[in-house]
C-alpha atoms as a PDB file:
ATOM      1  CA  UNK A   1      19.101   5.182  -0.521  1.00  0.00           C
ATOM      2  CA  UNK A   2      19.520   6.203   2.814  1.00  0.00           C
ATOM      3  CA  UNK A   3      21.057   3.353   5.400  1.00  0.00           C
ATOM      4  CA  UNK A   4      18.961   4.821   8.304  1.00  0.00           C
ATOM      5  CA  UNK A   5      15.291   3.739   7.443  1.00  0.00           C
ATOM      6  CA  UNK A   6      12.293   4.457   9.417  1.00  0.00           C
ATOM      7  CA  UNK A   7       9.139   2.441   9.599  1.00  0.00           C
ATOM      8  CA  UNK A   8       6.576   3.966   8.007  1.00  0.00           C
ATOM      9  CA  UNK A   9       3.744   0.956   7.576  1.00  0.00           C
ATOM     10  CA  UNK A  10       3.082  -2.234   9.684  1.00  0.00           C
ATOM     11  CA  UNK A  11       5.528  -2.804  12.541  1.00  0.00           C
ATOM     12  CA  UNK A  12       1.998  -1.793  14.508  1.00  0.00           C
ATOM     13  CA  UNK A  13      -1.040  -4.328  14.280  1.00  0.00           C
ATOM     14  CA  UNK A  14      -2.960  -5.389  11.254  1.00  0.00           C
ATOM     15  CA  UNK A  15      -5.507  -3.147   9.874  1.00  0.00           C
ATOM     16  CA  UNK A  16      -6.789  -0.653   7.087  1.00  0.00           C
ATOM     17  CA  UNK A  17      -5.956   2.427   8.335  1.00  0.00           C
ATOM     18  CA  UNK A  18      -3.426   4.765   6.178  1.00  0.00           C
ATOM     19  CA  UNK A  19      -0.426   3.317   8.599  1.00  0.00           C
ATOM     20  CA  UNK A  20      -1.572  -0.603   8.191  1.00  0.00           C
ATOM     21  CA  UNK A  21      -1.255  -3.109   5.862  1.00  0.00           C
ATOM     22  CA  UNK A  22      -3.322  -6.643   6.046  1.00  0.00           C
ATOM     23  CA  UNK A  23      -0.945  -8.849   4.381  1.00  0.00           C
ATOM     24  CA  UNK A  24       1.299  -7.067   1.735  1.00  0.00           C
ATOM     25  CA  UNK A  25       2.260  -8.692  -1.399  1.00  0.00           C
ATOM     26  CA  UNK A  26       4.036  -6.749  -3.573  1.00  0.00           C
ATOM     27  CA  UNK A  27       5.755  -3.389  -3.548  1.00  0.00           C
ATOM     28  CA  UNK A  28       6.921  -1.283  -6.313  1.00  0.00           C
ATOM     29  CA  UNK A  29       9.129   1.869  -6.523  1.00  0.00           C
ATOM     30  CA  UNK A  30       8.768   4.093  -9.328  1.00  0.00           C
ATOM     31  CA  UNK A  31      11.395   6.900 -10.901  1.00  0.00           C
ATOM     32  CA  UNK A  32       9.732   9.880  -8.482  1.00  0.00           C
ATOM     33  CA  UNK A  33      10.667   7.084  -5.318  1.00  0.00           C
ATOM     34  CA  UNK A  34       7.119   6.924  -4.799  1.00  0.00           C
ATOM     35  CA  UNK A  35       6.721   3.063  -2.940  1.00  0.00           C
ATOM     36  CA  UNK A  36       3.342   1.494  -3.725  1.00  0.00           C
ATOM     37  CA  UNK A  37       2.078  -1.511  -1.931  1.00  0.00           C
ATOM     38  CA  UNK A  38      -0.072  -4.354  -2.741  1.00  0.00           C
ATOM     39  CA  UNK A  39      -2.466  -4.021   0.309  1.00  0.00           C
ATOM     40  CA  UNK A  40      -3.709  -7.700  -0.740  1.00  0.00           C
ATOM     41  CA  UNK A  41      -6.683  -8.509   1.835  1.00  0.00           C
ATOM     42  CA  UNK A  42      -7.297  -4.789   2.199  1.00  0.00           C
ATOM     43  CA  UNK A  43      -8.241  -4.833  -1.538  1.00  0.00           C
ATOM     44  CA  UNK A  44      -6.116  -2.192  -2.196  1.00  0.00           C
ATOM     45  CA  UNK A  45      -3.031  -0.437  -3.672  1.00  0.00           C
ATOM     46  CA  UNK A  46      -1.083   2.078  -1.130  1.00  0.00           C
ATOM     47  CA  UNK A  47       1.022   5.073  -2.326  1.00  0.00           C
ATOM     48  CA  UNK A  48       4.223   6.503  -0.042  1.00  0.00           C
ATOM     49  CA  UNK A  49       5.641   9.653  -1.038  1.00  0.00           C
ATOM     50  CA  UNK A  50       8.864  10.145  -0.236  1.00  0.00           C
ATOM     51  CA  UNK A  51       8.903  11.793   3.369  1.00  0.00           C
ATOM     52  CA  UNK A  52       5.015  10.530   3.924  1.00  0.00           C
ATOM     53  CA  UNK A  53       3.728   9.867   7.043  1.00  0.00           C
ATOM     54  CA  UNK A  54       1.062   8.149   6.268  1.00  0.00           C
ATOM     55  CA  UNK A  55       0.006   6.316   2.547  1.00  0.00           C
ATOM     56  CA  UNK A  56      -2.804   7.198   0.099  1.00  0.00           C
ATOM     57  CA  UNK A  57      -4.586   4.762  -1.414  1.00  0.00           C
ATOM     58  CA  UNK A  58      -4.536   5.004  -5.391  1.00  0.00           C
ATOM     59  CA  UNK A  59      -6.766   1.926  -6.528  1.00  0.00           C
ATOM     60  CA  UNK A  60      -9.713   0.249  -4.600  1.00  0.00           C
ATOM     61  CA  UNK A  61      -9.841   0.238  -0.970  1.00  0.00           C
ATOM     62  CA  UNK A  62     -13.268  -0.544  -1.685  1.00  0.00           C
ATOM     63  CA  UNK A  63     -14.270  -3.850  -0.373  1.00  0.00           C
ATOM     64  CA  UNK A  64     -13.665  -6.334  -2.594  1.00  0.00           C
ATOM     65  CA  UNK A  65     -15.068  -6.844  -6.012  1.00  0.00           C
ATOM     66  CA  UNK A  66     -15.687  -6.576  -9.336  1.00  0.00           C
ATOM     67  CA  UNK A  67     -16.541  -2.692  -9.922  1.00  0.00           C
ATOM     68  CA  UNK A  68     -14.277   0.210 -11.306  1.00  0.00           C
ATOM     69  CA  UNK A  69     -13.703   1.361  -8.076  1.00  0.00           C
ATOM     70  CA  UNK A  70     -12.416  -2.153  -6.154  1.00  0.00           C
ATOM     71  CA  UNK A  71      -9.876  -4.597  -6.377  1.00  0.00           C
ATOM     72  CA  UNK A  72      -9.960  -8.432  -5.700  1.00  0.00           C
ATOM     73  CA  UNK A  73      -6.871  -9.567  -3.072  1.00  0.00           C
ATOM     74  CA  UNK A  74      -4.121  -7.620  -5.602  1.00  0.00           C
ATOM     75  CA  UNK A  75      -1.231  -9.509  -5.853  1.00  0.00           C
ATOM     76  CA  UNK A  76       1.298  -7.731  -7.807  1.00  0.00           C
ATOM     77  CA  UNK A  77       1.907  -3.759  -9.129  1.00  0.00           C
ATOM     78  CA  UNK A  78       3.919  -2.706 -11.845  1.00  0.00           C
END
């Protein structure tokens, strides 16, 4: 881990653009250093690559609901 950190979501406004989170939950960090985030009321789950500007989103982002393709106010990721 590097001491100097930059800011790479939130620290902005609220919102559901690839830079904003709307009340994150839960983050997890996986062996490639790949941080997700639990986007919770942006229905979603966020993916940073390491050295990414900006996130992807990986699961819903969808509205919420019920279908394959959207998530309902995710609280954890593992």
């Amino acid at each position: 881990w590097n001491q100097n950190a930059i800011t790479v979501a939130g620290g902005h406004e609220q919102g559901s653009r690839s830079n904003l989170l709307k009340y994150p939950y839960d983050l997890f960090i996986d062996n490639r250093n790949d941080l997700y985030v639990a986007d919770r009321s942006n229905h979603r789950i966020q993916k940073w690559s390491m050295g990414a500007k900006e996130a992807q989103t990986v699961a819903g982002g969808n509205r919420e609901g019920s279908s394959a393709n959207q998530l309902w106010y995710p609280s954890s990721i593992y």
